[in-house]
ModelCIF file with pLDDT and N, C-alpha, C, O atoms, coordinates in Angstrom:
data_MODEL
#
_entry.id   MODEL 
#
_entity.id                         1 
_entity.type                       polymer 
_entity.pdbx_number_of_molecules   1 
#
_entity_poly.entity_id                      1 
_entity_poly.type                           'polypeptide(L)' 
_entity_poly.nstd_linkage                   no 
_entity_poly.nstd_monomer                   no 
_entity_poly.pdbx_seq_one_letter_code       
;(UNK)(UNK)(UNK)(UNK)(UNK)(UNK)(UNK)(UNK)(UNK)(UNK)(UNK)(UNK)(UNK)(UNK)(UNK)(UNK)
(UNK)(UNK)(UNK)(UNK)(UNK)(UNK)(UNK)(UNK)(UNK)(UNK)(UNK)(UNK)(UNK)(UNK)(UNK)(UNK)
(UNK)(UNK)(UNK)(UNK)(UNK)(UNK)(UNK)(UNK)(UNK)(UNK)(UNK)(UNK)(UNK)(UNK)(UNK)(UNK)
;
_entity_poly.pdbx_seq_one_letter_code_can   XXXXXXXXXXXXXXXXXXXXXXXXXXXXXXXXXXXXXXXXXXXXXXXX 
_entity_poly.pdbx_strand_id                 A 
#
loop_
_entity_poly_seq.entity_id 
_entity_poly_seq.num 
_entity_poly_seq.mon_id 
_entity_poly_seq.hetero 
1 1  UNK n 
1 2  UNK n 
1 3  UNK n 
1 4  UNK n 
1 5  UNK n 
1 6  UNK n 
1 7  UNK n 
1 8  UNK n 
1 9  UNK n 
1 10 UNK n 
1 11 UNK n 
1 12 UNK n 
1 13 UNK n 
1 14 UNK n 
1 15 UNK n 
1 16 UNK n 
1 17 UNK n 
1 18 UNK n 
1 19 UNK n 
1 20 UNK n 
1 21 UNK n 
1 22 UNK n 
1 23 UNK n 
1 24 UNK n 
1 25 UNK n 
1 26 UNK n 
1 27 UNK n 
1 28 UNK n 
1 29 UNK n 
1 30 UNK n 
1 31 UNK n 
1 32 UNK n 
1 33 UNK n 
1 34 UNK n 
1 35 UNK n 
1 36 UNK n 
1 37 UNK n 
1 38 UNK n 
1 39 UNK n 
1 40 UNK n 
1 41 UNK n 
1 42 UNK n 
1 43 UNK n 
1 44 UNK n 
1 45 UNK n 
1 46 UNK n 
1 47 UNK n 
1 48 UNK n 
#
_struct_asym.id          A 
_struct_asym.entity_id   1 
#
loop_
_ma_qa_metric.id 
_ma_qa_metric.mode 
_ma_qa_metric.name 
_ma_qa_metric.software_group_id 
_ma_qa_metric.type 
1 global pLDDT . pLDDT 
2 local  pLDDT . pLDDT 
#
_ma_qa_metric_global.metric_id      1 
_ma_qa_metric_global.metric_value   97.27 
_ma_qa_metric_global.model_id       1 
_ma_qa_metric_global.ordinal_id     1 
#
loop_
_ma_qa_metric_local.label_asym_id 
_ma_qa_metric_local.label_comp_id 
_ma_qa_metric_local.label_seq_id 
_ma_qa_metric_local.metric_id 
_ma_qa_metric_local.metric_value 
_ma_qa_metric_local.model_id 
_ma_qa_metric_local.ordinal_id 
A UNK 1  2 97.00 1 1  
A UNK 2  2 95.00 1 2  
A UNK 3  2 97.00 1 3  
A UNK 4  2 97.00 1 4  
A UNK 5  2 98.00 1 5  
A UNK 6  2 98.00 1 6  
A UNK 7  2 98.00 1 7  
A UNK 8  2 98.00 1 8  
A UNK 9  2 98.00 1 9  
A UNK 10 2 98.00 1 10 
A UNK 11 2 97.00 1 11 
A UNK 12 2 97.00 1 12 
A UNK 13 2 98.00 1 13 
A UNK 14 2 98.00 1 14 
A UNK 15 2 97.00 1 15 
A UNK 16 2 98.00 1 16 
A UNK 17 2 98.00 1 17 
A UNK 18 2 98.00 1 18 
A UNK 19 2 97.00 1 19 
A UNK 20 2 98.00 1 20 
A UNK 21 2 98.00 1 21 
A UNK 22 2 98.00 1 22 
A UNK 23 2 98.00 1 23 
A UNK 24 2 98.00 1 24 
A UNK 25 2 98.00 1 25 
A UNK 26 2 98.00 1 26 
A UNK 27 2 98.00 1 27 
A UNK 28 2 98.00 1 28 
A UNK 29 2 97.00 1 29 
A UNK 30 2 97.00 1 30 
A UNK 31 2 94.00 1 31 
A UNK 32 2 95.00 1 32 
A UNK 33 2 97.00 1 33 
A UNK 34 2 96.00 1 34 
A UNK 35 2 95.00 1 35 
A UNK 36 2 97.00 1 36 
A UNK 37 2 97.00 1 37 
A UNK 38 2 96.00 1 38 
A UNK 39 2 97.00 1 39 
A UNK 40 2 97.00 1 40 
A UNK 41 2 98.00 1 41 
A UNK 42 2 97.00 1 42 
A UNK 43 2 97.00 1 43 
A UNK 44 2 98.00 1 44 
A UNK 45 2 98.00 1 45 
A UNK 46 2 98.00 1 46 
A UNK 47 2 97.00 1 47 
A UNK 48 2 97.00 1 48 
#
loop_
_atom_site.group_PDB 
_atom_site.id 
_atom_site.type_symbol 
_atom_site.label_atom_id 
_atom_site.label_alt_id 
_atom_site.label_comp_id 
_atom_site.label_asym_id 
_atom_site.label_entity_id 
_atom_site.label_seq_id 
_atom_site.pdbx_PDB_ins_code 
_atom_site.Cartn_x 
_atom_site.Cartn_y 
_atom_site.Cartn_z 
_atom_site.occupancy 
_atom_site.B_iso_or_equiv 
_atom_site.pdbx_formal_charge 
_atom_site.auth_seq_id 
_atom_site.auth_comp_id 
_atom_site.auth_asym_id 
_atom_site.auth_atom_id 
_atom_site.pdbx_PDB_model_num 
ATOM 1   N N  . UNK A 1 1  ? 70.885 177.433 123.256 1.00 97.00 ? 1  UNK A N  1 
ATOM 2   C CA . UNK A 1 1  ? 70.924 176.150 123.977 1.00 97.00 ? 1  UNK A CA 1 
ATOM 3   C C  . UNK A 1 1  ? 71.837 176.247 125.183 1.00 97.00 ? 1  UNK A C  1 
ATOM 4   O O  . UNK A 1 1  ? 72.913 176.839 125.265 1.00 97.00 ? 1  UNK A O  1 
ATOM 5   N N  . UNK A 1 2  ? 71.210 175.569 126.070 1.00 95.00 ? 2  UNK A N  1 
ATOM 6   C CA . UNK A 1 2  ? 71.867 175.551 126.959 1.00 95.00 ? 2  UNK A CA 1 
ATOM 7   C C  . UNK A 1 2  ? 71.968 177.060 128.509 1.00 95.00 ? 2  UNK A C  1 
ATOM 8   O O  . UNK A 1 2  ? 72.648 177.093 129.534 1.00 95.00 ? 2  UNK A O  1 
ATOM 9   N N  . UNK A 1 3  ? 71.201 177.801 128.078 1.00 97.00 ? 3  UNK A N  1 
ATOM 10  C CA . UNK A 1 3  ? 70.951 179.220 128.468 1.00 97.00 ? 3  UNK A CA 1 
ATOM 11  C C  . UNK A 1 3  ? 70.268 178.979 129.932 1.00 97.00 ? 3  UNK A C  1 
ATOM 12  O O  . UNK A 1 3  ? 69.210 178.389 129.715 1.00 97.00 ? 3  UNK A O  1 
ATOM 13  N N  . UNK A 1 4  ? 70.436 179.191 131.333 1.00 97.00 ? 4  UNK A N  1 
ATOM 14  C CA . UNK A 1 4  ? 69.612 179.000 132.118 1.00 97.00 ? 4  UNK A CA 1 
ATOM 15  C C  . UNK A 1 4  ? 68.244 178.870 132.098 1.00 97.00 ? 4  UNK A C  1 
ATOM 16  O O  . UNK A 1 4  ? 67.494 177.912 132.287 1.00 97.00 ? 4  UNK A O  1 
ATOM 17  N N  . UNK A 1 5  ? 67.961 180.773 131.660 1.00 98.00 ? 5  UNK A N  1 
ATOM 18  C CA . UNK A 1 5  ? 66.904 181.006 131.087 1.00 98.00 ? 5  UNK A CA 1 
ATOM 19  C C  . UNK A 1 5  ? 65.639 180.433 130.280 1.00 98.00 ? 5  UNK A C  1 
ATOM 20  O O  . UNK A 1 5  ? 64.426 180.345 130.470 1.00 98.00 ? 5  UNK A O  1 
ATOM 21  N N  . UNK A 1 6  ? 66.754 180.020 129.073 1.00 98.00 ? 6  UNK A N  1 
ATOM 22  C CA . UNK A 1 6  ? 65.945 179.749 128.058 1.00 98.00 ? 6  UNK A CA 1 
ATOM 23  C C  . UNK A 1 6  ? 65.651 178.513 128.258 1.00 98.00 ? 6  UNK A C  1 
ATOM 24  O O  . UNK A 1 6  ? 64.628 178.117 127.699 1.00 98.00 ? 6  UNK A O  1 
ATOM 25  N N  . UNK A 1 7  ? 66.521 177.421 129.193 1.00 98.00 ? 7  UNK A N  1 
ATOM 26  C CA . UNK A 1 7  ? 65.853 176.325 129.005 1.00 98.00 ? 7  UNK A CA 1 
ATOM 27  C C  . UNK A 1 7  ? 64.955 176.077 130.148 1.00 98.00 ? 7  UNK A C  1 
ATOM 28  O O  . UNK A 1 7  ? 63.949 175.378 130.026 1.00 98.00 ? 7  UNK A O  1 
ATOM 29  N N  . UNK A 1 8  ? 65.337 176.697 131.381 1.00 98.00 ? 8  UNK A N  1 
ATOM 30  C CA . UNK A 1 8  ? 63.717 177.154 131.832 1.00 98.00 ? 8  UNK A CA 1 
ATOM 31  C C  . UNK A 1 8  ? 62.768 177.413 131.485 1.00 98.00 ? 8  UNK A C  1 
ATOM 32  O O  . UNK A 1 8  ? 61.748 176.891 131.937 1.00 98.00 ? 8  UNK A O  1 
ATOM 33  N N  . UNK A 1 9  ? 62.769 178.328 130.543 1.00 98.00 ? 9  UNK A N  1 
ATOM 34  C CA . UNK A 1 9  ? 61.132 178.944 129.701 1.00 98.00 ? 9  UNK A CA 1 
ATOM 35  C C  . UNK A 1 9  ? 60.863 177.365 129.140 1.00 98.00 ? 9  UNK A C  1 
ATOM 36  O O  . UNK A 1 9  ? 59.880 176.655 129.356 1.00 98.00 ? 9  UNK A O  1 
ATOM 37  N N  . UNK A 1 10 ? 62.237 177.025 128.238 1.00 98.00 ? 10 UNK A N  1 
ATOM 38  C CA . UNK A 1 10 ? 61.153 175.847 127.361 1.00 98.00 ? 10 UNK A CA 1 
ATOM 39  C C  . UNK A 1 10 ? 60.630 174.918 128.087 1.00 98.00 ? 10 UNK A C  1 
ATOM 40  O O  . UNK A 1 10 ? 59.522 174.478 127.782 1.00 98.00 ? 10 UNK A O  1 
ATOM 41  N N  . UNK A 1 11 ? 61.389 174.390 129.296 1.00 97.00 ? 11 UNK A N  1 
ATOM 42  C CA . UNK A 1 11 ? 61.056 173.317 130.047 1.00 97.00 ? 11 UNK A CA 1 
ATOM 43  C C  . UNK A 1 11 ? 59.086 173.349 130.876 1.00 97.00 ? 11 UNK A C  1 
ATOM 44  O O  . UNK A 1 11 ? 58.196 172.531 131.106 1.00 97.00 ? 11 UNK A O  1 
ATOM 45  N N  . UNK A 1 12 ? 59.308 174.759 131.027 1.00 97.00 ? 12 UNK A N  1 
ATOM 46  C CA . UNK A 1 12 ? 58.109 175.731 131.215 1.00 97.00 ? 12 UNK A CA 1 
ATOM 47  C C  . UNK A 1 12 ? 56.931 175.281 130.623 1.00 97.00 ? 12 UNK A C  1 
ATOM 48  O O  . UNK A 1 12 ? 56.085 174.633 131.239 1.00 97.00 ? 12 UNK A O  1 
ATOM 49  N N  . UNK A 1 13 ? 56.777 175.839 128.559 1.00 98.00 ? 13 UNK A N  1 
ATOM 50  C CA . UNK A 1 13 ? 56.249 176.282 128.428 1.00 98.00 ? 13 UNK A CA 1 
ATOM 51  C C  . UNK A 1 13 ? 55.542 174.998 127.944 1.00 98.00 ? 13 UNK A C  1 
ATOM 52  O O  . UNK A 1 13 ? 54.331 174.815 127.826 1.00 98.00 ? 13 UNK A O  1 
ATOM 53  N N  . UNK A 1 14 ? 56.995 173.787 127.580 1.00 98.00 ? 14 UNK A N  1 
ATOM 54  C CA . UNK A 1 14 ? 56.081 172.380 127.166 1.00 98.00 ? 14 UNK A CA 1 
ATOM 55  C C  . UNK A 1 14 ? 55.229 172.008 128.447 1.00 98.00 ? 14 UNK A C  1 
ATOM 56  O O  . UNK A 1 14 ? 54.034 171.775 128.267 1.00 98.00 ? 14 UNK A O  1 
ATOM 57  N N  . UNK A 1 15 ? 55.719 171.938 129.648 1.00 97.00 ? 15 UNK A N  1 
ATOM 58  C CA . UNK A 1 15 ? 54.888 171.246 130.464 1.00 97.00 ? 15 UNK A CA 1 
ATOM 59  C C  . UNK A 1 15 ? 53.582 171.982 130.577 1.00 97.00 ? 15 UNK A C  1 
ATOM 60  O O  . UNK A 1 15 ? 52.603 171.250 130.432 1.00 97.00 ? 15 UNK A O  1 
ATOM 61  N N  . UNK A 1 16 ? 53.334 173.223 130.797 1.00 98.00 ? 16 UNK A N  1 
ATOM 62  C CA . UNK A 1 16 ? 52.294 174.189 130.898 1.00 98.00 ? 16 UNK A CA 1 
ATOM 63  C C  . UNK A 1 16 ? 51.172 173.243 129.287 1.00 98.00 ? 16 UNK A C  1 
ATOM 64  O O  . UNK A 1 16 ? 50.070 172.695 129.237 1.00 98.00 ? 16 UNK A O  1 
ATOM 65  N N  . UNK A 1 17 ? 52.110 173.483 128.423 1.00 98.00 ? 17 UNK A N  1 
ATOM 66  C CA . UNK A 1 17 ? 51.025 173.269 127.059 1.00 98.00 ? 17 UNK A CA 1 
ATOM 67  C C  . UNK A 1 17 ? 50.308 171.982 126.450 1.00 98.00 ? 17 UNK A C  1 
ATOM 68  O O  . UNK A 1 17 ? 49.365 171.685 125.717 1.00 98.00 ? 17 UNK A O  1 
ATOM 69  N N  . UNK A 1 18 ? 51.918 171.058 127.635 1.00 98.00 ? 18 UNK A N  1 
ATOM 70  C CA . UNK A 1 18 ? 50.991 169.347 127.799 1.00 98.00 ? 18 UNK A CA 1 
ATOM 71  C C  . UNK A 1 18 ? 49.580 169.418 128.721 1.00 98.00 ? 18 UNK A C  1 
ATOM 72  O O  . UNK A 1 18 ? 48.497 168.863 128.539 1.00 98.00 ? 18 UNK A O  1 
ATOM 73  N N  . UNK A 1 19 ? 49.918 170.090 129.505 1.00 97.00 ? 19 UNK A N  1 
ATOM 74  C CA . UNK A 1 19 ? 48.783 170.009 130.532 1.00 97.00 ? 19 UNK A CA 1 
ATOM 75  C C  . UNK A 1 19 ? 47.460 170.750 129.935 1.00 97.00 ? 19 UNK A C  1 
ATOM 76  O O  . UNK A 1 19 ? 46.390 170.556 130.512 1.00 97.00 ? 19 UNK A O  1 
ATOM 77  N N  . UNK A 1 20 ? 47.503 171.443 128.997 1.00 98.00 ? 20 UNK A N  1 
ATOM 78  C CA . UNK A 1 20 ? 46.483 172.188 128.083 1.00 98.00 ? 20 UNK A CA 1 
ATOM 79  C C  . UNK A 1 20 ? 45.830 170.784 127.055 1.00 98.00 ? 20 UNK A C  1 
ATOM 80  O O  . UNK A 1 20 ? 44.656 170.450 126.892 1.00 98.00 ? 20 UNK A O  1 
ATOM 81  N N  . UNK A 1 21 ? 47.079 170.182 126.491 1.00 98.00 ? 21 UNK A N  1 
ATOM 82  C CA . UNK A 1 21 ? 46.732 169.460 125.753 1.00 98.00 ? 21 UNK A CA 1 
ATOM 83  C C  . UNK A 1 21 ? 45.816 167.579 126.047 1.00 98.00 ? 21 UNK A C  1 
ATOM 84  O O  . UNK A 1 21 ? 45.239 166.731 125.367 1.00 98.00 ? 21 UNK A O  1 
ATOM 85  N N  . UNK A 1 22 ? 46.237 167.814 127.532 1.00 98.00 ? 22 UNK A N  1 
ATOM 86  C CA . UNK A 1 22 ? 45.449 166.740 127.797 1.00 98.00 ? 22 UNK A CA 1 
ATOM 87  C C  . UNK A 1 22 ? 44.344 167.211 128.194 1.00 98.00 ? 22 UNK A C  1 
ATOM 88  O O  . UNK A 1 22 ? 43.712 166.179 128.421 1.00 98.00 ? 22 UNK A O  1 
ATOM 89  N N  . UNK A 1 23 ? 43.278 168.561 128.578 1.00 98.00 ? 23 UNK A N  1 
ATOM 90  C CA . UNK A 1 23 ? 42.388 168.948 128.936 1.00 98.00 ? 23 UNK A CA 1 
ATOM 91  C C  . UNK A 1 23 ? 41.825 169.096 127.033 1.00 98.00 ? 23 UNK A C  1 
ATOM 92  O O  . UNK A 1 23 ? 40.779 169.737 126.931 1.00 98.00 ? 23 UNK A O  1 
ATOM 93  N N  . UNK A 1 24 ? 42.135 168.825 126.311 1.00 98.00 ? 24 UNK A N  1 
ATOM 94  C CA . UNK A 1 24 ? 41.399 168.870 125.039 1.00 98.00 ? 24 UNK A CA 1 
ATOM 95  C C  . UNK A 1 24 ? 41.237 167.444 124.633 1.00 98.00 ? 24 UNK A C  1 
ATOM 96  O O  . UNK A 1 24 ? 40.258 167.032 124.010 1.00 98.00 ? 24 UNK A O  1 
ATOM 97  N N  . UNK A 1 25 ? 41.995 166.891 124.921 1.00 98.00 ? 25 UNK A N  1 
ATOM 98  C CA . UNK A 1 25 ? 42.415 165.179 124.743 1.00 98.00 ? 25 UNK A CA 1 
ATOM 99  C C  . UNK A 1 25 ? 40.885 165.140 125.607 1.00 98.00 ? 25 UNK A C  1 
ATOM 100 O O  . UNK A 1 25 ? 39.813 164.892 125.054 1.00 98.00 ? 25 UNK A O  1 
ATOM 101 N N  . UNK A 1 26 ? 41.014 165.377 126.755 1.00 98.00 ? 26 UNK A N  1 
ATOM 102 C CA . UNK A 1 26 ? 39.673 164.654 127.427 1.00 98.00 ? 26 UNK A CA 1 
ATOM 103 C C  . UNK A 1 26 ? 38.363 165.077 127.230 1.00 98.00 ? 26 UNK A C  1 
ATOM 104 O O  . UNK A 1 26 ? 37.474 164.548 127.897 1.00 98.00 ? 26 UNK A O  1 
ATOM 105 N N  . UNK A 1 27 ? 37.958 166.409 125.990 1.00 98.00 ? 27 UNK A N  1 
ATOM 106 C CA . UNK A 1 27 ? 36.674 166.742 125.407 1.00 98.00 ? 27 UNK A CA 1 
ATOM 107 C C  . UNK A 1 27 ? 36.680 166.032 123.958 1.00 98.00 ? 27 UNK A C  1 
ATOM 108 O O  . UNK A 1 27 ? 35.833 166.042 123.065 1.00 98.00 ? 27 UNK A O  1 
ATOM 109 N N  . UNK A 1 28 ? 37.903 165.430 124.048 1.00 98.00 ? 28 UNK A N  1 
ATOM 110 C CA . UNK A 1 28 ? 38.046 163.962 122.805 1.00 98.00 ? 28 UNK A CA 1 
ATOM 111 C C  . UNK A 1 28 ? 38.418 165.090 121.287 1.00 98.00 ? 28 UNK A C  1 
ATOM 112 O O  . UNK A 1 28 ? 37.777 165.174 120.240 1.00 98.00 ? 28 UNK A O  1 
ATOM 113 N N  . UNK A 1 29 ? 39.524 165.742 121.659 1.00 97.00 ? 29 UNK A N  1 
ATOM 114 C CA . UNK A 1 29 ? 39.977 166.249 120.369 1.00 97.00 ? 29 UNK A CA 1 
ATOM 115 C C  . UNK A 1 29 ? 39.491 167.732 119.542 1.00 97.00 ? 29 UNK A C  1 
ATOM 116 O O  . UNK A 1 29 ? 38.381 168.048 119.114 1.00 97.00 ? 29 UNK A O  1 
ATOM 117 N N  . UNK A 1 30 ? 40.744 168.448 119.515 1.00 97.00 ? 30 UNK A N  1 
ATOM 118 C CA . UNK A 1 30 ? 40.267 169.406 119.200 1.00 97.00 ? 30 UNK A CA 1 
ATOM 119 C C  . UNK A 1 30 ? 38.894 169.717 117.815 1.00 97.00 ? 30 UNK A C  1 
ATOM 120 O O  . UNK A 1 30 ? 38.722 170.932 117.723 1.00 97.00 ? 30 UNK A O  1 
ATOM 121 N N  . UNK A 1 31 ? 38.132 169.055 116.987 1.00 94.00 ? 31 UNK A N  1 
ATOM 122 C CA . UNK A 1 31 ? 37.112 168.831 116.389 1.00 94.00 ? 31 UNK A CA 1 
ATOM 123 C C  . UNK A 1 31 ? 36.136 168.969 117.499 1.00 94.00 ? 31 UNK A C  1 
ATOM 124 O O  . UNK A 1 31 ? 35.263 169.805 117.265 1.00 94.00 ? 31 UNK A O  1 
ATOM 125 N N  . UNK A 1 32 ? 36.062 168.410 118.568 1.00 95.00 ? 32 UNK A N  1 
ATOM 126 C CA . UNK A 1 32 ? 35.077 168.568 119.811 1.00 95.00 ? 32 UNK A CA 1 
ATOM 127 C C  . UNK A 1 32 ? 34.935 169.600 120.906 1.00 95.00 ? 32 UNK A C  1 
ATOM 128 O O  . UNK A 1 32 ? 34.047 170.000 121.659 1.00 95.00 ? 32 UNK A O  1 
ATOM 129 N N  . UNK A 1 33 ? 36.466 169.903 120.605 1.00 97.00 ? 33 UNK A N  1 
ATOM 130 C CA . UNK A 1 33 ? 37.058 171.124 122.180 1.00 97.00 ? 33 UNK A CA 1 
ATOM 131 C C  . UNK A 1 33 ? 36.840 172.532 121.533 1.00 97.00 ? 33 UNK A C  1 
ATOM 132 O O  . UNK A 1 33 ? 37.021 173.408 122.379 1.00 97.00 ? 33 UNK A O  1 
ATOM 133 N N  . UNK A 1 34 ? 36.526 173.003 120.364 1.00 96.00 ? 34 UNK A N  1 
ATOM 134 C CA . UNK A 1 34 ? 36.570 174.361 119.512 1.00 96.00 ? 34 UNK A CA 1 
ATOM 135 C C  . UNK A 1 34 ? 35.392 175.280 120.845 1.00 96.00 ? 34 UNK A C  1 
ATOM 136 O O  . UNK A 1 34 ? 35.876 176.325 121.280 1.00 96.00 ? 34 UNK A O  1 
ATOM 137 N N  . UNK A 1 35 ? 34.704 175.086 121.118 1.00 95.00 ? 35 UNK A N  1 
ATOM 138 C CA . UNK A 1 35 ? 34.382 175.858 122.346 1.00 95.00 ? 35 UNK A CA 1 
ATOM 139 C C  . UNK A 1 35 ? 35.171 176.563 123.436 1.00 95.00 ? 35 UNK A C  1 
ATOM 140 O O  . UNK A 1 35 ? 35.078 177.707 123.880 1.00 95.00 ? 35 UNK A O  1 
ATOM 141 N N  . UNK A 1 36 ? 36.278 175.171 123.851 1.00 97.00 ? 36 UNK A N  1 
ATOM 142 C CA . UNK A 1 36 ? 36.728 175.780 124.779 1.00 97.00 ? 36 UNK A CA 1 
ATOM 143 C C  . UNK A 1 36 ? 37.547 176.414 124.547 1.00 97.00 ? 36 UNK A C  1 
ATOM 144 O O  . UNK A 1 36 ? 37.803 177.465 125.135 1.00 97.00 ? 36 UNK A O  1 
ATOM 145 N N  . UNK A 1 37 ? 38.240 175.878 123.519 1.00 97.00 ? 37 UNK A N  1 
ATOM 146 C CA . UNK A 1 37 ? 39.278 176.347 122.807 1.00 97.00 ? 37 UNK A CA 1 
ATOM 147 C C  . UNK A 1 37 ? 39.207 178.131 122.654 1.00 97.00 ? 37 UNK A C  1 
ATOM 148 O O  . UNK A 1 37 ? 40.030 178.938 123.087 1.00 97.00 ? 37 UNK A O  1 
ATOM 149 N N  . UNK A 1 38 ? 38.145 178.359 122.018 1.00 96.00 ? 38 UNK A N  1 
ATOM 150 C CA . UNK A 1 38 ? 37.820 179.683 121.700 1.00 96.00 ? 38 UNK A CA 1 
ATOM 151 C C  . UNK A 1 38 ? 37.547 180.575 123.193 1.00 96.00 ? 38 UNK A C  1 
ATOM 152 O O  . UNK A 1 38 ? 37.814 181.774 123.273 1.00 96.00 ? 38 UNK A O  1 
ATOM 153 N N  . UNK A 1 39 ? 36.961 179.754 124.366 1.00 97.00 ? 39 UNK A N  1 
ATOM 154 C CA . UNK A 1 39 ? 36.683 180.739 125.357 1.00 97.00 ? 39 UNK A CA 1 
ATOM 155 C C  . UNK A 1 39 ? 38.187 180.966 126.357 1.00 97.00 ? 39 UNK A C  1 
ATOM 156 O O  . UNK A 1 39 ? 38.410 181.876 127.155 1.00 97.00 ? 39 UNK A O  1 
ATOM 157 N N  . UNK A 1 40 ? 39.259 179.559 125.904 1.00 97.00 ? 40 UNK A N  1 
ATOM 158 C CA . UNK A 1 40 ? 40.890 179.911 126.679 1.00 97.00 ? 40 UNK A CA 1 
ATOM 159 C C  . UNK A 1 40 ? 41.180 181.189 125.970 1.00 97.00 ? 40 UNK A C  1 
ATOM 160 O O  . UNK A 1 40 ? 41.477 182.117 126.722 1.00 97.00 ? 40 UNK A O  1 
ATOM 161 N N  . UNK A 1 41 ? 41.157 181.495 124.468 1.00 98.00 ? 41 UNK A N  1 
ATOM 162 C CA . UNK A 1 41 ? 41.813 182.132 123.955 1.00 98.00 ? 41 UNK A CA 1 
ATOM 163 C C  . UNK A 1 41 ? 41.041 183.815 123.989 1.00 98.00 ? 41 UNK A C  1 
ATOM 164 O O  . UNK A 1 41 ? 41.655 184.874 123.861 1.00 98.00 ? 41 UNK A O  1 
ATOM 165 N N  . UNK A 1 42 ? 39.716 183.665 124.176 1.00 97.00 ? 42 UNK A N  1 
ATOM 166 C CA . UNK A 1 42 ? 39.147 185.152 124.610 1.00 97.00 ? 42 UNK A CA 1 
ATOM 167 C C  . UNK A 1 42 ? 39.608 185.569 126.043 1.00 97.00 ? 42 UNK A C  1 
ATOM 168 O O  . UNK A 1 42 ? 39.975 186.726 126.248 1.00 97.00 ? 42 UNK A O  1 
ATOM 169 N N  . UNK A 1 43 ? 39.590 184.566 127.103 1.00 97.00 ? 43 UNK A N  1 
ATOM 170 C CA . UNK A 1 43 ? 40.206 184.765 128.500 1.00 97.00 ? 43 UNK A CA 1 
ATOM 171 C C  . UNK A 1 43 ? 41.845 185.636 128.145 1.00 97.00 ? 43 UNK A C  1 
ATOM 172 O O  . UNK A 1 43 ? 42.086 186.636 128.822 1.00 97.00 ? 43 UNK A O  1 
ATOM 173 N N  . UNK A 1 44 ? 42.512 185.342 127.459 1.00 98.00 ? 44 UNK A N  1 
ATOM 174 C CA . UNK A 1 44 ? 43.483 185.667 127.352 1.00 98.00 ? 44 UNK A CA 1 
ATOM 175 C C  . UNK A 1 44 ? 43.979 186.921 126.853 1.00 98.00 ? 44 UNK A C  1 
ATOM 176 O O  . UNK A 1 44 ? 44.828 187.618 127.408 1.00 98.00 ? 44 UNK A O  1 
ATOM 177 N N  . UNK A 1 45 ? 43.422 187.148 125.828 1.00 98.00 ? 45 UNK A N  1 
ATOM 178 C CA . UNK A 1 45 ? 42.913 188.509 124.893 1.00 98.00 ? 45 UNK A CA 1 
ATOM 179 C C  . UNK A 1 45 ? 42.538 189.303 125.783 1.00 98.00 ? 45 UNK A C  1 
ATOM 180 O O  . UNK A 1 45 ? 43.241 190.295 125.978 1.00 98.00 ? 45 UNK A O  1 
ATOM 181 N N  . UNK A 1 46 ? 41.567 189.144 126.424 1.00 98.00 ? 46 UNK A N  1 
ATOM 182 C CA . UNK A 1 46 ? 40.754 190.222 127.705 1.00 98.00 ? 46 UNK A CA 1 
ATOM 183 C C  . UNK A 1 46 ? 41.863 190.339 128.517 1.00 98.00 ? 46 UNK A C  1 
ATOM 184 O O  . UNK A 1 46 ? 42.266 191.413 128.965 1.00 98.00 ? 46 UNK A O  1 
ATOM 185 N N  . UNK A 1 47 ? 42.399 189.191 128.732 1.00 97.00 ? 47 UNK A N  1 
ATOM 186 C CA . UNK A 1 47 ? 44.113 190.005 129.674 1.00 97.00 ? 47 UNK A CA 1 
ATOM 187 C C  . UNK A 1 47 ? 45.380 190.914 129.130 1.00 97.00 ? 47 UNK A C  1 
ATOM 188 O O  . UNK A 1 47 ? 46.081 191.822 129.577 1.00 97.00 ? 47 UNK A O  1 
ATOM 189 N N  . UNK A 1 48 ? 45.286 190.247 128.060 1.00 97.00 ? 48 UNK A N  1 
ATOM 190 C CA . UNK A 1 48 ? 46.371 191.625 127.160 1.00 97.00 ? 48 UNK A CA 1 
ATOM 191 C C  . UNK A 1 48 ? 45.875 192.684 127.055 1.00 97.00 ? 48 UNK A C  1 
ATOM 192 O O  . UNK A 1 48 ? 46.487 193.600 126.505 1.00 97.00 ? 48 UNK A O  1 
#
């Protein structure tokens, strides 16, 4: 706590993951979003 760093990353990584979370909010909930859901998380994979 309190770490430059670290509270950069967190400050980071919530805003980054709100902004994820309202793009599922607006395919009305992950029960509805499992598509996209699955094609963010292959995009990502293919980058590692």
């Amino acid at each position: 706590a309190g770490s430059y760093f670290v509270e950069a990353l967190t400050e980071e990584i919530e805003s980054r993951a709100n902004e994820l979370i309202a793009k599922v909010d607006d395919l009305g909930g992950s029960v509805n979003a499992i598509e996209f859901i699955t094609n963010e998380i292959d995009e990502s994979a293919w980058g590692y």
